[in-house]
PDB file of N, CA and C in Angstrom:
ATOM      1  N   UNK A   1       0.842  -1.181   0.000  1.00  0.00           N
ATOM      2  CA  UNK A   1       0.000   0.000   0.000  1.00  0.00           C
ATOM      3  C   UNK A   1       0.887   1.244   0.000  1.00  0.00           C
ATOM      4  N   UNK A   2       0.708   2.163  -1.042  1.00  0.00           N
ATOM      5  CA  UNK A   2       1.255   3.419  -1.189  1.00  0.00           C
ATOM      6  C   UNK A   2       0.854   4.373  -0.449  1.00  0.00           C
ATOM      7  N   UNK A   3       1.243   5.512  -0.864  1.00  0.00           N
ATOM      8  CA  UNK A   3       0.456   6.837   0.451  1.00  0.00           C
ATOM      9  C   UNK A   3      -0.293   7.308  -0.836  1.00  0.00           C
ATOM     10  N   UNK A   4      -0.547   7.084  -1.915  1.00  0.00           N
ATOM     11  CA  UNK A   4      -1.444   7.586  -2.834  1.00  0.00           C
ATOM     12  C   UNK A   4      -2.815   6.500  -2.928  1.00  0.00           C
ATOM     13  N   UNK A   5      -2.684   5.378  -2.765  1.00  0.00           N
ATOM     14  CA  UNK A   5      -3.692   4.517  -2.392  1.00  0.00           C
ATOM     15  C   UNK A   5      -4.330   5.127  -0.865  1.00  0.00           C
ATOM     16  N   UNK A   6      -3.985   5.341  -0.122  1.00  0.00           N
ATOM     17  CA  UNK A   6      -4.337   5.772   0.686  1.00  0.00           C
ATOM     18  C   UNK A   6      -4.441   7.082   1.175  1.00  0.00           C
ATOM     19  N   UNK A   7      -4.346   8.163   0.301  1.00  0.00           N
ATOM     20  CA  UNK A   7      -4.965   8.923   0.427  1.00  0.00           C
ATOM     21  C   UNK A   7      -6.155   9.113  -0.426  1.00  0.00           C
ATOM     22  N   UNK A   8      -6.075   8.406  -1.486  1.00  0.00           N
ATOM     23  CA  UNK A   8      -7.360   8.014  -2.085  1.00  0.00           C
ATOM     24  C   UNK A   8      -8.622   7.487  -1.596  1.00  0.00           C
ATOM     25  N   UNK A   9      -7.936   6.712  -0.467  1.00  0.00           N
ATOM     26  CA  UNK A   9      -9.226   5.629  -0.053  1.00  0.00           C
ATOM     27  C   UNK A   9      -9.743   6.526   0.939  1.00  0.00           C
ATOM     28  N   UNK A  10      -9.115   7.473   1.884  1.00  0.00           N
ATOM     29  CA  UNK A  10      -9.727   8.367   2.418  1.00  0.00           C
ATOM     30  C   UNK A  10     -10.101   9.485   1.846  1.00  0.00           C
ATOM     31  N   UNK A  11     -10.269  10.255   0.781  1.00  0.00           N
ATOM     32  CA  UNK A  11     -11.272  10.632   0.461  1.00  0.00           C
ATOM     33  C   UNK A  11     -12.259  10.069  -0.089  1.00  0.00           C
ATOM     34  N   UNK A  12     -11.978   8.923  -0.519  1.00  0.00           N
ATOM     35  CA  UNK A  12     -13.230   8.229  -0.836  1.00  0.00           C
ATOM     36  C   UNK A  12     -14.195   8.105   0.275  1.00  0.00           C
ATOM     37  N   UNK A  13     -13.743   7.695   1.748  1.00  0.00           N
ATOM     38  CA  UNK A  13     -14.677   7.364   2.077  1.00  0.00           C
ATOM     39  C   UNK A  13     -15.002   8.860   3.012  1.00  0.00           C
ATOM     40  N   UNK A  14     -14.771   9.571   2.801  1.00  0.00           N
ATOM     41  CA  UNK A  14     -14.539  10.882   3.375  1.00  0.00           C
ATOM     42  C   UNK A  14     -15.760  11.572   2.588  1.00  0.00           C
ATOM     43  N   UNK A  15     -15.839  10.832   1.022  1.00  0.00           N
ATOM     44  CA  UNK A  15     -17.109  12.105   0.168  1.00  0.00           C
ATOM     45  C   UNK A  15     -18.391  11.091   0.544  1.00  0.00           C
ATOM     46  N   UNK A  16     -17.916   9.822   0.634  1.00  0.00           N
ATOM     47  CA  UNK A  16     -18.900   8.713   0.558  1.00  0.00           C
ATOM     48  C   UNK A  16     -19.724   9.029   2.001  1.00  0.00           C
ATOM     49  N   UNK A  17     -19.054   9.253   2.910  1.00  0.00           N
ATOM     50  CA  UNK A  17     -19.798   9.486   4.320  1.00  0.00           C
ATOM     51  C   UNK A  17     -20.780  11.227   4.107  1.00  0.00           C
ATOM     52  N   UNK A  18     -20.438  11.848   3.845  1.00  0.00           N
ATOM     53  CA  UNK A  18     -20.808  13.225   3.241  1.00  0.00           C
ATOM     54  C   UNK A  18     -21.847  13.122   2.283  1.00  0.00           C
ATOM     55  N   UNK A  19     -22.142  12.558   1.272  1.00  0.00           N
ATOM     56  CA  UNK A  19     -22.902  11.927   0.205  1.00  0.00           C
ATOM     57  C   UNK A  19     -23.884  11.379   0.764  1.00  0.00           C
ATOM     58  N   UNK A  20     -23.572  10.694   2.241  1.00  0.00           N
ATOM     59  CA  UNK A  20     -24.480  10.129   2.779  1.00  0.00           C
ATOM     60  C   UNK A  20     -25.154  10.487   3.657  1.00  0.00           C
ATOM     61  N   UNK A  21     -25.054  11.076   4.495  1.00  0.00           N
ATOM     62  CA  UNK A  21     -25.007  11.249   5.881  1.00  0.00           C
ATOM     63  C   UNK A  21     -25.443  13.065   6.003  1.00  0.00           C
ATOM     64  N   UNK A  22     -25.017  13.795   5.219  1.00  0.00           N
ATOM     65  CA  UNK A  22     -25.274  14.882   5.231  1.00  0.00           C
ATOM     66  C   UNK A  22     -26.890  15.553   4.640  1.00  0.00           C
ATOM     67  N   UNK A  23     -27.301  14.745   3.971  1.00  0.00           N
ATOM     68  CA  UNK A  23     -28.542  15.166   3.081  1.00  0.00           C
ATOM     69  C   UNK A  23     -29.486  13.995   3.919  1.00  0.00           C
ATOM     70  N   UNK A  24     -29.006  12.831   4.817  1.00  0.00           N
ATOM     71  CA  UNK A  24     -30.291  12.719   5.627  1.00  0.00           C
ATOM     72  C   UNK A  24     -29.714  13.367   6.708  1.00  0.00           C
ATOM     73  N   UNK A  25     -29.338  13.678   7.667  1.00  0.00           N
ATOM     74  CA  UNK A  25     -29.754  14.273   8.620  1.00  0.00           C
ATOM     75  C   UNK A  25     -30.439  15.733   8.358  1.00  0.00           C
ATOM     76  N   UNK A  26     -30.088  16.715   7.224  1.00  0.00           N
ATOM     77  CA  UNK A  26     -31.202  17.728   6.532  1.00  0.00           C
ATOM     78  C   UNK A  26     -32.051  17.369   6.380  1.00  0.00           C
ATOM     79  N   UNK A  27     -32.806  15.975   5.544  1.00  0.00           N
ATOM     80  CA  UNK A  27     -34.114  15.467   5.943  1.00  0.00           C
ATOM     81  C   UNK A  27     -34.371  15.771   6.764  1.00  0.00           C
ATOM     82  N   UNK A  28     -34.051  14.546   7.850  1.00  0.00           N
ATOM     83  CA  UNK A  28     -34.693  14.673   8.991  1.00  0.00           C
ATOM     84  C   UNK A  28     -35.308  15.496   9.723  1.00  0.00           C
ATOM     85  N   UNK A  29     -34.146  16.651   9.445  1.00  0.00           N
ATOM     86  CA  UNK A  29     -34.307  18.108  10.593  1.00  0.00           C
ATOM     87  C   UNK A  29     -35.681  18.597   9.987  1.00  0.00           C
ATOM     88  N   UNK A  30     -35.947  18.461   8.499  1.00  0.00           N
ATOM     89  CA  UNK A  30     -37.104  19.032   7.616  1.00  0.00           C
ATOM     90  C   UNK A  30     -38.156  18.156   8.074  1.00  0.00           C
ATOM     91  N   UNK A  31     -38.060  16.390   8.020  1.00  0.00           N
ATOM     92  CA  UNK A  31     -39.077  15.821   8.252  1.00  0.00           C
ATOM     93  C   UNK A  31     -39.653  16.282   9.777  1.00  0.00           C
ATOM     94  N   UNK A  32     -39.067  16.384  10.868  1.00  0.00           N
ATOM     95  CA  UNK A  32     -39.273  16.434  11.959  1.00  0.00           C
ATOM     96  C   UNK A  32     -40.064  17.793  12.291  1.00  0.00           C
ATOM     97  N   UNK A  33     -39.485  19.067  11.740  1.00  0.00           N
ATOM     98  CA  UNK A  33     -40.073  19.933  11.717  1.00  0.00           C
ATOM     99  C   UNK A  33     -41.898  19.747  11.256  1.00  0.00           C
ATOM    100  N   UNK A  34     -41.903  19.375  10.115  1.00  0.00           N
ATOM    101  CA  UNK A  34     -43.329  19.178   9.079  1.00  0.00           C
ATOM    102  C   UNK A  34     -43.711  18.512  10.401  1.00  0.00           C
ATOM    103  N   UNK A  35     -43.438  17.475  10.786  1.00  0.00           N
ATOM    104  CA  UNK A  35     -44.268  16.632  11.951  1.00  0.00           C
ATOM    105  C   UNK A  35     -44.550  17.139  12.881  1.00  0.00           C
ATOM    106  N   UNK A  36     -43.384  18.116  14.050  1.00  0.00           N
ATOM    107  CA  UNK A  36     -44.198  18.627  15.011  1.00  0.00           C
ATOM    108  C   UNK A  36     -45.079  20.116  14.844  1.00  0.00           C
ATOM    109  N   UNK A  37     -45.045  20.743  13.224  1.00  0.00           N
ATOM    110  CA  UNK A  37     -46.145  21.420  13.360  1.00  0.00           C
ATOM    111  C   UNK A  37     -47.158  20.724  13.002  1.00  0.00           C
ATOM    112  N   UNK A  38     -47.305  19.514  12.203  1.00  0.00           N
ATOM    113  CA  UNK A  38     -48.787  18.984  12.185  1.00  0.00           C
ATOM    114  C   UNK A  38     -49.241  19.014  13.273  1.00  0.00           C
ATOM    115  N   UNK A  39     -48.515  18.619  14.472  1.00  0.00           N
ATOM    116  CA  UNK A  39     -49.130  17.498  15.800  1.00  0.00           C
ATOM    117  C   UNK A  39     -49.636  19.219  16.434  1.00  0.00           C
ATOM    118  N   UNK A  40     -48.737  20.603  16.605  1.00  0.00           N
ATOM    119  CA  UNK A  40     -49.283  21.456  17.130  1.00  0.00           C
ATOM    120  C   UNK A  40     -50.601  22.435  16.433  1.00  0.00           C
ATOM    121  N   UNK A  41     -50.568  22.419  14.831  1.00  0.00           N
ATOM    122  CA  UNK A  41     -51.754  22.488  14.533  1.00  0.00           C
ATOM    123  C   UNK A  41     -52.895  21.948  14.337  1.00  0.00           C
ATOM    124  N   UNK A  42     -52.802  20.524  14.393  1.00  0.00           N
ATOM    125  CA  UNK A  42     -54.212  19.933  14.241  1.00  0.00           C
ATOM    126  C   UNK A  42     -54.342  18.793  14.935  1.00  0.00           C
ATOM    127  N   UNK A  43     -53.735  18.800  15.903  1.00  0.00           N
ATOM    128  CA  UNK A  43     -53.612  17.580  17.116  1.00  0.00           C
ATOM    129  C   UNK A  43     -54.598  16.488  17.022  1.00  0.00           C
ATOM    130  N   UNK A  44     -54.428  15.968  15.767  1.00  0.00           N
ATOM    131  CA  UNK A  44     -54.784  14.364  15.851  1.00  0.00           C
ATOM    132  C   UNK A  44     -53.684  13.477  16.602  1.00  0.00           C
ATOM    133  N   UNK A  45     -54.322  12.362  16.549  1.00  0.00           N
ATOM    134  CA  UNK A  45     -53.773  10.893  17.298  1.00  0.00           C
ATOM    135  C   UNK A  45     -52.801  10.873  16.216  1.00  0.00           C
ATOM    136  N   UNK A  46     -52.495  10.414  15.277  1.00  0.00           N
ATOM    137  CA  UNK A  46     -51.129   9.654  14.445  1.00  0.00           C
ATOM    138  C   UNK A  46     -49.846  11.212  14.456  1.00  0.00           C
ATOM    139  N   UNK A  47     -50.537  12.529  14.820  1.00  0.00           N
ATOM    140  CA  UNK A  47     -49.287  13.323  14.955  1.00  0.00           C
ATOM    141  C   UNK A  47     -48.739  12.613  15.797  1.00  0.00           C
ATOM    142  N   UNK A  48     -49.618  12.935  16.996  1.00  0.00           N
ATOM    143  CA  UNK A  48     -49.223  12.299  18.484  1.00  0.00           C
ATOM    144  C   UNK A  48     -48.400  11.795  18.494  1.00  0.00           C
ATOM    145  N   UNK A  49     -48.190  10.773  17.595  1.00  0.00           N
ATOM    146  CA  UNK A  49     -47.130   9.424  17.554  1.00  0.00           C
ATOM    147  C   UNK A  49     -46.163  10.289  16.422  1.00  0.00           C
ATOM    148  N   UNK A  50     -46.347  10.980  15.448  1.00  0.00           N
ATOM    149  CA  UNK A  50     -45.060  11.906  14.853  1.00  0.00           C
ATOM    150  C   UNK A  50     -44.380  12.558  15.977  1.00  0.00           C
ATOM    151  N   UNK A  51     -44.659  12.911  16.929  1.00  0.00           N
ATOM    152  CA  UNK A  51     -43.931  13.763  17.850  1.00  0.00           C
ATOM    153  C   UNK A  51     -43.124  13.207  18.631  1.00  0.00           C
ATOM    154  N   UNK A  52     -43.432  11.577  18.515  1.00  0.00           N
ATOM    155  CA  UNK A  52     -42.538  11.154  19.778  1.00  0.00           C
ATOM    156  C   UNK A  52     -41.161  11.014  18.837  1.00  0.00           C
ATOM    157  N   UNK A  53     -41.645  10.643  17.514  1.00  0.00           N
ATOM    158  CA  UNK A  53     -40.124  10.586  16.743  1.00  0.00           C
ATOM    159  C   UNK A  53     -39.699  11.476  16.557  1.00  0.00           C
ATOM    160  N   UNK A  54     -40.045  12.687  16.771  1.00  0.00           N
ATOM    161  CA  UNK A  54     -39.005  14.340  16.915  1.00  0.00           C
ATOM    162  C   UNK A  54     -38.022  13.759  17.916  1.00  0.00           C
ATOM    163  N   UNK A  55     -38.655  13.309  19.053  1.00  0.00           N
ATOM    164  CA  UNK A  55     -37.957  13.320  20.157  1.00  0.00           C
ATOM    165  C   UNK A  55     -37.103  12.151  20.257  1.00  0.00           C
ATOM    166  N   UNK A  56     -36.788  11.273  19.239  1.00  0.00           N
ATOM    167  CA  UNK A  56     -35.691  10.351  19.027  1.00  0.00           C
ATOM    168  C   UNK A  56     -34.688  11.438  18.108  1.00  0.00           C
ATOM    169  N   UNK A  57     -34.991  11.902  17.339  1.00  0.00           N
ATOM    170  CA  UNK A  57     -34.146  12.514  16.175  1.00  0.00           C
ATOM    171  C   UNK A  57     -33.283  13.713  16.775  1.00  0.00           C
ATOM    172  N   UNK A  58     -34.529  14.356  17.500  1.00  0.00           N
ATOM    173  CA  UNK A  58     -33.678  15.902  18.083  1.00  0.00           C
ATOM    174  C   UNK A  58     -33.070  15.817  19.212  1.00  0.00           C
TER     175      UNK A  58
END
């Protein structure tokens, strides 16, 4: 193993984690939001249960 193989393989997995990981946790922050204003504007039962998964995420 060279130091050019390996600096390769770390950016690889350097864009690969970024690629990944970065655009869901922005989901999330978006999904979570949409969910706990449903549950505070129109407080049905299945928000109810959206809200508890805010509170795993956030």
């Amino acid at each position: 193993m060279d130091k050019l193989f390996l600096a390769r393989f770390q950016f690889a997995s350097t864009t690969i984690f970024h690629f990944l990981f970065v655009p869901l946790s922005i989901g999330l922050v978006f999904m979570v939001a949409l969910m706990e204003t449903l549950y505070v504007v129109k407080k049905k039962k299945f928000t109810k249960k959206c809200r508890n998964s805010g509170d795993t995420y956030s």
